[in-house]
Structures are given as C-alpha cells and as structure tokens.
Protein backbone atom coordinates (compact mmCIF):
# COMPACT_ATOMS: atom_id res chain seq x y z
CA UNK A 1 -13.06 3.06 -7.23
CA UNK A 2 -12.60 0.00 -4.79
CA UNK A 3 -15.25 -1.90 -2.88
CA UNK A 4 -15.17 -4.62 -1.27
CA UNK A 5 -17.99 -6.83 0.26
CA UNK A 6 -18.55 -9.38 2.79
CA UNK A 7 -14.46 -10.54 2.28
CA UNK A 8 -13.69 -13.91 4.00
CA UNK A 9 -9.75 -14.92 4.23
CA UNK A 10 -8.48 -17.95 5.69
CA UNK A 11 -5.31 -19.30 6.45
CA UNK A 12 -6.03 -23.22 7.06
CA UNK A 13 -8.56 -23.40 9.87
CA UNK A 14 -7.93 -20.10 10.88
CA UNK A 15 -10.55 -16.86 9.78
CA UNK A 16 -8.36 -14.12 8.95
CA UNK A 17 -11.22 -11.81 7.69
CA UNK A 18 -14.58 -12.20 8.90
CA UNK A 19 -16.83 -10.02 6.54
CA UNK A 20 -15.10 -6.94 5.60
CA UNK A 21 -16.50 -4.34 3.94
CA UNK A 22 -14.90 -1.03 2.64
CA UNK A 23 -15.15 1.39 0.17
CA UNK A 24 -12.47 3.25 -1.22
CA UNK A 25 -13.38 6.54 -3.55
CA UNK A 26 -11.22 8.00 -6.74
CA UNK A 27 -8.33 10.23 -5.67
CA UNK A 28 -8.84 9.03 -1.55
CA UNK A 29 -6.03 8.57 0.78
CA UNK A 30 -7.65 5.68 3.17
CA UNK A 31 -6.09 4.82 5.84
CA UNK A 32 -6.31 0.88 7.50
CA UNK A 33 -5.18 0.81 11.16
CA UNK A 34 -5.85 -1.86 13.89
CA UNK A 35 -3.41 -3.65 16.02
CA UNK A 36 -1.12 -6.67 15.16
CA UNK A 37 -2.85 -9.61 13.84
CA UNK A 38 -5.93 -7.67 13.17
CA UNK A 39 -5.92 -8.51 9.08
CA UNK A 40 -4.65 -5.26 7.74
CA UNK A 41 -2.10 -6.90 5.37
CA UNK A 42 -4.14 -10.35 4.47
CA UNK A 43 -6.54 -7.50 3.35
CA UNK A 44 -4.40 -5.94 0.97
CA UNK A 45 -3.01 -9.39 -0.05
CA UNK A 46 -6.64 -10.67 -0.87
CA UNK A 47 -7.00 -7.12 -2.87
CA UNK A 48 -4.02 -7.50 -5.25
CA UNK A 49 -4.57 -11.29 -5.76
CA UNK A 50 -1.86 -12.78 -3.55
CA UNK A 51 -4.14 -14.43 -1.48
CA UNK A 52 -7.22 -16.24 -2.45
CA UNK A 53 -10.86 -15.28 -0.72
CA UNK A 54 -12.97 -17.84 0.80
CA UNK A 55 -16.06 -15.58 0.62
CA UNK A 56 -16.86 -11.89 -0.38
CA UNK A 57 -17.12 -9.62 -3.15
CA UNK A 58 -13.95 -7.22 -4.58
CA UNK A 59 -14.80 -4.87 -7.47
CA UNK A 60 -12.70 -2.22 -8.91
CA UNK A 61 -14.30 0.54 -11.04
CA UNK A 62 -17.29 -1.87 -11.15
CA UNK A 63 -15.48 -5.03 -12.63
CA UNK A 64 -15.40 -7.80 -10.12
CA UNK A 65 -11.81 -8.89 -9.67
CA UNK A 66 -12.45 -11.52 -6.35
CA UNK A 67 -11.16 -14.20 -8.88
CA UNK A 68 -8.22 -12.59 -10.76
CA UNK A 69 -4.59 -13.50 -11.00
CA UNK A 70 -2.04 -10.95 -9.39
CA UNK A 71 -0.73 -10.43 -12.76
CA UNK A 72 -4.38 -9.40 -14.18
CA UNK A 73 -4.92 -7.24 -10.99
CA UNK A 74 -1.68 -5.25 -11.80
CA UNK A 75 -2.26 -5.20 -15.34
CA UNK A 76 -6.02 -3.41 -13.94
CA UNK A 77 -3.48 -0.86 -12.22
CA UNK A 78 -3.54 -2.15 -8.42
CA UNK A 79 0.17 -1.86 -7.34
CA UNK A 80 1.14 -3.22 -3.69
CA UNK A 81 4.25 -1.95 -1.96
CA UNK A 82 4.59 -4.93 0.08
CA UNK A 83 5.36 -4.99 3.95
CA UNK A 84 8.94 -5.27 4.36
CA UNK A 85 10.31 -3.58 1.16
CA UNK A 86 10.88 -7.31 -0.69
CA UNK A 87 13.20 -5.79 -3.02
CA UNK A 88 14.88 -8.08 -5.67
CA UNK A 89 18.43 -8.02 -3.42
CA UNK A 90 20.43 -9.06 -6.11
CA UNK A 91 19.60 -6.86 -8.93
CA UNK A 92 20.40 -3.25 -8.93
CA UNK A 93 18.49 0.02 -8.58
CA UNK A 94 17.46 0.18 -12.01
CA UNK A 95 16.97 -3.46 -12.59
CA UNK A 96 14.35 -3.45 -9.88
CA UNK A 97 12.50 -0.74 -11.27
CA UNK A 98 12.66 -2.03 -14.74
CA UNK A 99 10.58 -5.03 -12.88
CA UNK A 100 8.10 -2.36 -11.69
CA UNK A 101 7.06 -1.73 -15.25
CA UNK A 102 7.56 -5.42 -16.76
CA UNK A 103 4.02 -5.76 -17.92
CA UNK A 104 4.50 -2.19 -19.99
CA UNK A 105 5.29 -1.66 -23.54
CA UNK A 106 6.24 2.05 -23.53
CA UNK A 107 9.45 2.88 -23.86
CA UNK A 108 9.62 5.95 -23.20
CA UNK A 109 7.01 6.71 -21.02
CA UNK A 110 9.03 4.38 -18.75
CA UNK A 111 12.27 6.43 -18.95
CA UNK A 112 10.09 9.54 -18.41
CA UNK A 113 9.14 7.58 -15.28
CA UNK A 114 12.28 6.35 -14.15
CA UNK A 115 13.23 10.30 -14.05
CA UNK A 116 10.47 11.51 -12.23
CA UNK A 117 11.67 8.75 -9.41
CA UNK A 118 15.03 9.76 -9.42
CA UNK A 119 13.54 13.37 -9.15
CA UNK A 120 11.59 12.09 -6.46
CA UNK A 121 14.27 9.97 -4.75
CA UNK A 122 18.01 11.24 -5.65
CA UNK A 123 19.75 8.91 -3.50
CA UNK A 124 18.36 5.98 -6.02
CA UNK A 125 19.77 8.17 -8.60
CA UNK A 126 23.28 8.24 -6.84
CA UNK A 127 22.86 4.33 -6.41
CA UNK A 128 20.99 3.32 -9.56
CA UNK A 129 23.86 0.58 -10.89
CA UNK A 130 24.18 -0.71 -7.05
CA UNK A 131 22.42 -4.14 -5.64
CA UNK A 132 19.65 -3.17 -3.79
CA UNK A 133 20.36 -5.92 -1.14
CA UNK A 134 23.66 -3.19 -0.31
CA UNK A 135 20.80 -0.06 0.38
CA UNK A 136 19.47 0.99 3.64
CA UNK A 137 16.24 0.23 5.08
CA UNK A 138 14.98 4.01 3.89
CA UNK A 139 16.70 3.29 0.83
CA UNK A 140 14.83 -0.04 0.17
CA UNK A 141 11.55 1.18 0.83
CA UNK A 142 12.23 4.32 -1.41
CA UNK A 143 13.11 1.79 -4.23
CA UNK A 144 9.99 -0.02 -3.42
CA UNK A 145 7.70 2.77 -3.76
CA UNK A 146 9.68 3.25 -7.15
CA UNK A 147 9.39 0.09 -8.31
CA UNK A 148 5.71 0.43 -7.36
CA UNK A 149 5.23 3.13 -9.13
CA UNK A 150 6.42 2.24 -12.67
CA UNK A 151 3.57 0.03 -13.29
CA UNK A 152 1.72 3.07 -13.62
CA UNK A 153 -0.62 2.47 -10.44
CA UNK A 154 -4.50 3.95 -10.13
CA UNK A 155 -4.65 2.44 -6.84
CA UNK A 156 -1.66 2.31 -5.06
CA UNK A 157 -1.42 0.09 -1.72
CA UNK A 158 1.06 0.39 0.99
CA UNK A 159 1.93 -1.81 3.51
CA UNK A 160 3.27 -0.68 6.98
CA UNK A 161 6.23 2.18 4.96
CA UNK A 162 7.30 3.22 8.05
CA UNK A 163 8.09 0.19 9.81
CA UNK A 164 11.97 0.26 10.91
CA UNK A 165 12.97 3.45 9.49
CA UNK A 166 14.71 6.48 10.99
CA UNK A 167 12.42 9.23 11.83
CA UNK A 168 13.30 11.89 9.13
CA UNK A 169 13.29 8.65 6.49
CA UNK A 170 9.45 8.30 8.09
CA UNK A 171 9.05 11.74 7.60
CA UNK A 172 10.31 12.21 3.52
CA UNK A 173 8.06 8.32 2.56
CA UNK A 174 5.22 10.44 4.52
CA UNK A 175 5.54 13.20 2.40
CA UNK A 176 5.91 11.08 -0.90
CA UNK A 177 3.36 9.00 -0.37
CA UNK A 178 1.01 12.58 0.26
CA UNK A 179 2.13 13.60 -3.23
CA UNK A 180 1.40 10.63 -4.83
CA UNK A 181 -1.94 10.89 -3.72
CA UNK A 182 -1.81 14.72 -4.68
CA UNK A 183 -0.87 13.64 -7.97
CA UNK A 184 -4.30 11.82 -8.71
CA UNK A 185 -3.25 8.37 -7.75
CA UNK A 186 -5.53 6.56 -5.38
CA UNK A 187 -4.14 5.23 -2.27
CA UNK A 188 -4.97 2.90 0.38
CA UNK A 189 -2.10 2.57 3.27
CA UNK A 190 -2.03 0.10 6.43
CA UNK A 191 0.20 1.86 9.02
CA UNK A 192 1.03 1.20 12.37
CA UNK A 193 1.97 4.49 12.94
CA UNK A 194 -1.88 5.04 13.45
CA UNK A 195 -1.70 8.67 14.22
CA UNK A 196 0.35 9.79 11.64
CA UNK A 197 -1.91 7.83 8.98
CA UNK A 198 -5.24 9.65 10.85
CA UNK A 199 -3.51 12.66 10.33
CA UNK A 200 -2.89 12.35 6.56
CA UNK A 201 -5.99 10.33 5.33
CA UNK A 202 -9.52 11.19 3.70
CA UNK A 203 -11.09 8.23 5.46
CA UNK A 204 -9.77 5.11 7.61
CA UNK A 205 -10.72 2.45 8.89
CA UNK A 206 -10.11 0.03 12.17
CA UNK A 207 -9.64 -3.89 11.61
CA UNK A 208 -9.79 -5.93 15.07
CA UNK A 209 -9.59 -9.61 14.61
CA UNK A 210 -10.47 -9.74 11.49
CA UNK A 211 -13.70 -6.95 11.09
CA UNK A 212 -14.11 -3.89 10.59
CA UNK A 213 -15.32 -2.15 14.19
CA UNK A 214 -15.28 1.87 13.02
CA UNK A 215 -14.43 4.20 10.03
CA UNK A 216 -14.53 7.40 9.45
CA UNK A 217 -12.79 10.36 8.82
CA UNK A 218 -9.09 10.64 10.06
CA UNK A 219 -10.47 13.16 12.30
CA UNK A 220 -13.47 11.54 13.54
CA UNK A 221 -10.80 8.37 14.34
CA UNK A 222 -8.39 10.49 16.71
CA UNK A 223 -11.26 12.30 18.60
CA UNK A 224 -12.91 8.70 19.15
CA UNK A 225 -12.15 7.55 23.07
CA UNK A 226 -11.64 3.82 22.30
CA UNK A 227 -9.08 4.52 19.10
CA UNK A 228 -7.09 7.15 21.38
CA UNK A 229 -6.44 4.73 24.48
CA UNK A 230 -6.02 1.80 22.02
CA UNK A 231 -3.82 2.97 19.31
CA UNK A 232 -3.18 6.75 20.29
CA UNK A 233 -1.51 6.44 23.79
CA UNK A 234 -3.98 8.56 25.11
C-alpha cells in the first residue's frame, strides 16, 4: 500500500533521513521504533506532506505522492495522529471531530461515524460540548484518534499514543488502535514503548540516526540481541 524509497529529510544543514526505505502492505500493523532523535516522526511528517523531502521516492497504492500537499495526501486517505495530541484547545469535542472530516461531503456517513467514536470512546460522548483544552491527557489523545478517524483513513499513522498517559489509558489506545487495524484500516505507529509495539505489529522497523538498521517481524525484533539491550532492557 505504502513504499517508500531512498527518503532524504533535512532540517537546514542537518540530515534527518539518510535513505530510508520501507514498505508497508494493505491491512499491516507496522511498527517504527528507534531511540530519540532517530527520525521516526520526521518520517511520518515527510509521509503525510508536512515536511518536504530533499531526496527519495513515496508512493501510495502506486501513485507517487513525494510532491503532494498535506491536504491532497489526506484527501488520498493518509491520516496522522500527531505526537502530542495537538487538539484544537479551544473548540469542543465535537467541533474537533467535525475538523477530522472537513474535507467530506457526507452527511451522514459522518454522524454514523461520530457514533461509532463515541461507541468507541464514551467519555468523549460524556464530554462532547466541552473544550478539549479542559480534557485529560488520555482524553486528548482519545479525541485525537477520533478526530483522525473521521477523515475516513486507509492508512492511519500514529505518533508516539502512549507518551504521558496512565497505564490503563496506554492499555484501552493499545487496544483501539489493534481494532482499528482489525477493522481493515492500515496502520503504521512510531512508539517508544518499543516492546509493546513488537508485541502488537505485523512488521517493524528500527530507525538509528536517520536509517533504517533492521526490520522484521515483531517477533524476529524482540528475539534480536542488539534491539533487546538497546530498546528492551534486556
């Protein structure tokens, strides 16, 4: 569904992403780990157009999109649930996922959709005429992943979902983002919680400094010696 070739990123002087290459298939959960630094989140900003590529190749279901606007990428259905939530803090539940599906047209498709997050997520249903700037950290990223999710995503992208939230919160965004997957959405997830993504994913790969230096299956990853001591504690 997604490839990408040779992918150079800069920021100034500095390479951010020396060559990648990765593959992602239809219906995958793949899994980008690697420390700190390492390029995981200029990837997925290069992916859904946030970030221009110096060099490199990005095609999605064989159209190249290297040179394509955010708002074209979305329109393609790439969605990013960006590091940090970035929630709109001053408009409410429902305003913010009414943003989510800005570019569609269908009424009521989007009201069947709105539903099915509120199904998914009840405390945005308790909340859904409060400023989201007044939620939680769990209940920010939950609204994210909402808001995410009503532009009708093939490829969905997450960026670090657990970071700063309580354990069980960890645990239920885990467990949505499996059955989003499940559900026939594509998804490719940077996590620093490296074992927990291993243990969830079709196929991952490690970014250090800016390349790719292994991939494989999530199994293959937390039986390899350098990945365990590295990024495993162990």
């Amino acid at each position: 569904m997604l490839h990408i070739n040779g992918l150079v990123c800069r920021y100034g002087k500095v390479e951010a992403l020396k060559g990648v290459t990765l593959s992602i298939g239809q219906g995958q959960l793949v899994a980008l780990i690697g420390a700190n630094g390492a390029g995981k989140s200029t990837t997925l900003r290069a992916i859904s157009g946030i970030l221009p590529s110096a060099a490199g190749r990005i095609t999605f279901d064989g159209h190249d999109i290297t040179k394509c606007s955010a708002r074209e990428i979305l329109s393609k259905g790439i969605a990013h649930c960006p590091e940090g939530r970035r929630v709109f803090p001053d408009m409410t539940v429902d305003e913010n996922l009414d943003m989510g599906a800005y570019l569609r047209s269908d009424r009521r498709e989007i009201a069947a959709d709105r539903e099915r997050i509120f199904g998914m997520f009840p405390r945005l249903a308790e909340r859904r005429h409060q400023v989201a700037g007044t939620l939680s950290g769990g209940e920010q990223q939950m609204l994210a992943i909402g808001r995410a999710i009503m532009s009708k995503p093939r490829l969905m992208m997450f960026d670090e979902p657990s970071l700063g939230l309580a354990p069980n919160i960890v645990e239920q965004v885990f467990s949505i983002i499996d059955s989003i997957r499940k559900s026939g959405t594509t998804v490719l997830m940077v996590e620093q919680n490296a074992y927990s993504a291993l243990e969830m994913c079709d196929y991952a790969y490690l970014l250090e400094t800016g390349s790719i230096v292994l991939s494989g299956s999530g199994k293959d990853l937390i039986d390899d010696e350098h990945v365990r001591s590295a990024y495993l504690g162990g």
